[in-house]
Protein backbone atom coordinates (compact mmCIF):
# COMPACT_ATOMS: atom_id res chain seq x y z
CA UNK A 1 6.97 0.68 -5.58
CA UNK A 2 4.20 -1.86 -5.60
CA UNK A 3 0.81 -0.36 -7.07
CA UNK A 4 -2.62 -2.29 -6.08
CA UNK A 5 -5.60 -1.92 -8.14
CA UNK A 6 -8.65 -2.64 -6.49
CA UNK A 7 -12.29 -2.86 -8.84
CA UNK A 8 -14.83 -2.17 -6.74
CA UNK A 9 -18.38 -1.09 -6.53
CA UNK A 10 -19.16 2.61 -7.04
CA UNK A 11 -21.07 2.71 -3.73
CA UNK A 12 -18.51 2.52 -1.01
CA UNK A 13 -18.56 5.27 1.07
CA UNK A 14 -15.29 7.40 1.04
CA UNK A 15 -14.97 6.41 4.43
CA UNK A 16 -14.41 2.84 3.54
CA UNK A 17 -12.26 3.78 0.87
CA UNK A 18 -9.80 4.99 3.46
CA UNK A 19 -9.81 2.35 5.22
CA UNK A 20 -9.37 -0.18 3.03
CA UNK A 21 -6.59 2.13 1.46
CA UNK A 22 -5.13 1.75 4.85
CA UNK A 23 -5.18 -1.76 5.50
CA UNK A 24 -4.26 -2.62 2.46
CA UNK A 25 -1.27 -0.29 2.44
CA UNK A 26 -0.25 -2.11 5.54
CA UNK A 27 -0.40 -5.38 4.63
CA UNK A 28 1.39 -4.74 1.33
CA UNK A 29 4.38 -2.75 2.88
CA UNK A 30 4.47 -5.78 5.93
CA UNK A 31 4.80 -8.39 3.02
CA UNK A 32 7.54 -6.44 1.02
CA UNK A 33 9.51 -4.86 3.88
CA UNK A 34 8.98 -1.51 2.62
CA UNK A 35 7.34 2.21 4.18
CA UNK A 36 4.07 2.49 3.76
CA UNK A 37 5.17 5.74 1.94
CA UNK A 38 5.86 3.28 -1.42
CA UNK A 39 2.65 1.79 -1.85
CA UNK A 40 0.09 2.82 -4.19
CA UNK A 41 -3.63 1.86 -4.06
CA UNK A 42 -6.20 2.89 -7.39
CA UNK A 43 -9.33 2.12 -6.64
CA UNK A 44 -11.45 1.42 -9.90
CA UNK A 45 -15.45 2.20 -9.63
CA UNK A 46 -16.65 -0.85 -11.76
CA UNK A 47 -21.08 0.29 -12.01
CA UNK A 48 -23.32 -2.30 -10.70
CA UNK A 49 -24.46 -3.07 -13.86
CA UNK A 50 -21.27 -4.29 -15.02
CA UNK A 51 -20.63 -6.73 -12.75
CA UNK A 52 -21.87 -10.13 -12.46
CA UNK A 53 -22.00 -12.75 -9.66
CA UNK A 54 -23.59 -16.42 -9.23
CA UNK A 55 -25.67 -15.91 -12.52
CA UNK A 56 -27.19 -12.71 -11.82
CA UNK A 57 -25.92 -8.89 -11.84
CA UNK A 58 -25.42 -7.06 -9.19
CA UNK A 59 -27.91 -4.16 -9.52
CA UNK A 60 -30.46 -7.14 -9.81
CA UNK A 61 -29.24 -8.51 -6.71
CA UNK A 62 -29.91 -4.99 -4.67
């Protein structure tokens, strides 16, 4: 049963986070040749302040 961890920003809407729970479901069954059923996704809320991209944080960046 594969499990995929996804860190992500706190602000996605629950609405994305089906979706992308979704799609990534059904790429990860595709590539292993197994039900959808098997996969696991945990999504990880990582705050904007914590995360850090071409020299500057996030929440600066907003």
């Amino acid at each position: 049963m594969p499990v995929v961890r996804i860190t992500a920003n706190p602000n996605i809407s629950l609405e994305n986070k089906r979706k992308m729970t979704e799609e990534v479901c059904k790429i990860v069954a595709d590539a292993y040749y197994l039900p959808i059923e098997a996969i696991t996704i945990i999504i990880d809320p990582i705050p904007v302040e914590n995360i850090g991209s071409g020299g500057k944080l996030l929440v600066d960046k907003l």
